[in-house]
C-alpha atoms as a PDB file:
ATOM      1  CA  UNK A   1     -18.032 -16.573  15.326  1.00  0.00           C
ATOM      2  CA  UNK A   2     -18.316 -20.002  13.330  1.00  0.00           C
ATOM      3  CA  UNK A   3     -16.557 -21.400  11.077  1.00  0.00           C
ATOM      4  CA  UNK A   4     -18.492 -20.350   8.129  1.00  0.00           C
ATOM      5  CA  UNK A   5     -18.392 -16.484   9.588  1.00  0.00           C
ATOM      6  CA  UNK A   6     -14.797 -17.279   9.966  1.00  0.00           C
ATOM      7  CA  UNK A   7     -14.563 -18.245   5.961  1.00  0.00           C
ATOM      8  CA  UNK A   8     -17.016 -15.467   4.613  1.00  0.00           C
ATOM      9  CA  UNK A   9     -14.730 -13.105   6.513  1.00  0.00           C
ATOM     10  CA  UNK A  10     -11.473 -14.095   5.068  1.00  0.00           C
ATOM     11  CA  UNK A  11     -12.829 -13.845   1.551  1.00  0.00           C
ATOM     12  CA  UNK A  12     -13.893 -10.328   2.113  1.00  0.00           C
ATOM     13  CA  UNK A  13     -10.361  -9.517   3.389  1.00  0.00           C
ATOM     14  CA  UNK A  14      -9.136 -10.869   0.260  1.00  0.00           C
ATOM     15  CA  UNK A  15     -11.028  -8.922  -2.057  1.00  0.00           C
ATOM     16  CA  UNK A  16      -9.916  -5.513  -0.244  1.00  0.00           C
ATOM     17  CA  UNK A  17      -6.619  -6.621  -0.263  1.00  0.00           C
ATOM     18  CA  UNK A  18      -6.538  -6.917  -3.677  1.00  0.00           C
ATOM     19  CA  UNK A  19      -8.685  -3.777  -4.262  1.00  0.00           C
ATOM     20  CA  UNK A  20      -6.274  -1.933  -1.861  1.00  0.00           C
ATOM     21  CA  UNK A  21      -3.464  -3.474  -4.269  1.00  0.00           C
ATOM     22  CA  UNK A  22      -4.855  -2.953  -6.938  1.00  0.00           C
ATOM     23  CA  UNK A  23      -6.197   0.685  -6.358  1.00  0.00           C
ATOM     24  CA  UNK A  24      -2.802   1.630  -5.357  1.00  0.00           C
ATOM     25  CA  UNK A  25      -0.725   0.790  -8.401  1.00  0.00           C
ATOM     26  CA  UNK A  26      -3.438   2.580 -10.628  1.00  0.00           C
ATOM     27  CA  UNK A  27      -2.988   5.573  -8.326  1.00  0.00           C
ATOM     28  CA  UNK A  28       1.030   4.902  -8.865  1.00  0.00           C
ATOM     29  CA  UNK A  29       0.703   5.065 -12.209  1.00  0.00           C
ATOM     30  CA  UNK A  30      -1.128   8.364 -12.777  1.00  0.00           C
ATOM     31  CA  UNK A  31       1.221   9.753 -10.536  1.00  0.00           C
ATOM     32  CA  UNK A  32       4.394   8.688 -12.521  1.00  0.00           C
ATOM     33  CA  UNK A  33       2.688   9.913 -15.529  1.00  0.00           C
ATOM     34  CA  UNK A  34       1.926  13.285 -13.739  1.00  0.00           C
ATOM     35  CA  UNK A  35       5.273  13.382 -12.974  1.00  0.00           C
ATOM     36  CA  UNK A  36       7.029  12.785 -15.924  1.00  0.00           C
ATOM     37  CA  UNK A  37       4.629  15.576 -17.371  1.00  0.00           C
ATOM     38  CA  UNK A  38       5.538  18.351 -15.022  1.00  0.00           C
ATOM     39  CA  UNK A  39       8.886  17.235 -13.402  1.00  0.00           C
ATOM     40  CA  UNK A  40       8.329  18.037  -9.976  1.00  0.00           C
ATOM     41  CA  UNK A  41       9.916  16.980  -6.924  1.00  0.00           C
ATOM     42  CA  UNK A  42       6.668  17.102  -5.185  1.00  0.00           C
ATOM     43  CA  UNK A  43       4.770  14.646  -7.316  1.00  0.00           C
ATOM     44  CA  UNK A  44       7.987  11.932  -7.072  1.00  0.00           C
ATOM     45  CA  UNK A  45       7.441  12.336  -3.772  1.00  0.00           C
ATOM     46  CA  UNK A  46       3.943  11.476  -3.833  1.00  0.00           C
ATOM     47  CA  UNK A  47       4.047   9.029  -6.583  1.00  0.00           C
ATOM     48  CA  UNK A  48       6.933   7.034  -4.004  1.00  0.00           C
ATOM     49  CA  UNK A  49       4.279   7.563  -0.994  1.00  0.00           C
ATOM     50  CA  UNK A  50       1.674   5.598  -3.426  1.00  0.00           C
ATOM     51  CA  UNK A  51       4.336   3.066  -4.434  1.00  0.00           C
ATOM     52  CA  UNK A  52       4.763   2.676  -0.956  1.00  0.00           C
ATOM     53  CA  UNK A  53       1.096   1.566  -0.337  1.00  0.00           C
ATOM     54  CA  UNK A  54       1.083  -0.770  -3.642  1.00  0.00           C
ATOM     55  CA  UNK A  55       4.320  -2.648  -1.900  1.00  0.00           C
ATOM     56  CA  UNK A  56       1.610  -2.615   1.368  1.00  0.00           C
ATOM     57  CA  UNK A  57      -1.112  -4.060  -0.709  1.00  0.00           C
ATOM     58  CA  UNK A  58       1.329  -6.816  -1.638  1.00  0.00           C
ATOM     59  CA  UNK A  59       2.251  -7.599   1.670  1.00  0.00           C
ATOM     60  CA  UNK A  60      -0.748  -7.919   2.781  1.00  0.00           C
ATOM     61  CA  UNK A  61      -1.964  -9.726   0.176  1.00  0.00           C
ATOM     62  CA  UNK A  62       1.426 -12.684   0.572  1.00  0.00           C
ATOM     63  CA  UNK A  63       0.423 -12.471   4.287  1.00  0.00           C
ATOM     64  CA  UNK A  64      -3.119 -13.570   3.660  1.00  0.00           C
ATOM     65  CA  UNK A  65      -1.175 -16.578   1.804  1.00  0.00           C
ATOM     66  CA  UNK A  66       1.341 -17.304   3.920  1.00  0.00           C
ATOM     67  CA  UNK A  67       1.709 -17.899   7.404  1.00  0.00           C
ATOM     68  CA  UNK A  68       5.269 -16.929   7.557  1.00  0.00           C
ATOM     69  CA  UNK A  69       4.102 -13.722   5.875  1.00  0.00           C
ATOM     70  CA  UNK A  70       1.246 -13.070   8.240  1.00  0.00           C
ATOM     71  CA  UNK A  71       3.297 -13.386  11.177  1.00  0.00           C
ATOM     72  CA  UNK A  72       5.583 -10.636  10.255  1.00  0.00           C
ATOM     73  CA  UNK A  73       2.850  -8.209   8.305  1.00  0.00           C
ATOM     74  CA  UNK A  74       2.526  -6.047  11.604  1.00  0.00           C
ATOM     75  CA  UNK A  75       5.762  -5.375  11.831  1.00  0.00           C
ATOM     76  CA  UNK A  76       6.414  -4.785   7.944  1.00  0.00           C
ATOM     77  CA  UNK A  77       2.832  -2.702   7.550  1.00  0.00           C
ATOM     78  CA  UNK A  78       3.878  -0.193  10.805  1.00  0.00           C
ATOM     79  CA  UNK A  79       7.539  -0.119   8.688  1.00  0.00           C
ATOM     80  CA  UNK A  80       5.907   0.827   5.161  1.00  0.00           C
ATOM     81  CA  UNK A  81       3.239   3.272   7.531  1.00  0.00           C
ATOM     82  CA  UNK A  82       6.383   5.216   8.736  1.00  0.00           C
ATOM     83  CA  UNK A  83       8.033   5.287   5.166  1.00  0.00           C
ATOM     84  CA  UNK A  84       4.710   6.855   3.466  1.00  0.00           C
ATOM     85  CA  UNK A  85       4.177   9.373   6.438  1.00  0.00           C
ATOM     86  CA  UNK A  86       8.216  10.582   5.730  1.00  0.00           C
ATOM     87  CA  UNK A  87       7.393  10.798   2.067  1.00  0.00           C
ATOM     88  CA  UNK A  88       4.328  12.791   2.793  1.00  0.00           C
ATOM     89  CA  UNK A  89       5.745  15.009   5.076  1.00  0.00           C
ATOM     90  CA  UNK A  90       8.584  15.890   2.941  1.00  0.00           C
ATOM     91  CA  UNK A  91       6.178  16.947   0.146  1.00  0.00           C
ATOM     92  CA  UNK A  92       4.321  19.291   2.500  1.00  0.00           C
ATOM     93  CA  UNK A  93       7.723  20.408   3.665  1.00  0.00           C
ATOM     94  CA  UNK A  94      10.103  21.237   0.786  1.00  0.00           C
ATOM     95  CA  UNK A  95      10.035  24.116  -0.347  1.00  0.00           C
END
């Protein structure tokens, strides 16, 4: 891969990172709004999940910025993976 590749490449995985961001807080959104319609437990719980992936979005987004950022986005993305996979699984689980 040259340089140019290399460039082209890093501008697409800004655009989905932003998209991903971006995406994610409008999905956020409608589920805080469904929530505060019907009041259920369930829905919070979802709503958090997509919060979860908007705080991802961000991260990965800094860690296309920052170096510091970039070397610790593995570690931080596997962390927030974990946290919407509990939040999921509690909504399929409570009764």
């Amino acid at each position: 891969m040259d340089v140019k590749e290399a460039e082209g490449l890093a501008d697409v995985l800004n655009v989905l990172a932003a998209w991903v961001t971006v995406f994610s807080l409008i999905v956020t959104v409608v589920a805080a709004v469904a929530y505060r319609r019907v009041r259920n437990q369930r829905v919070l719980l979802v709503a958090a999940a997509f919060a979860v992936f908007t705080l991802k979005g961000a991260v990965l987004t800094l860690s296309l910025w920052n170096e510091w950022a970039s070397d610790r986005y593995l570690t931080a993305s596997v962390a927030l993976d974990t946290v919407v996979i509990v939040l999921l699984a509690a909504t399929v689980l409570k009764r």
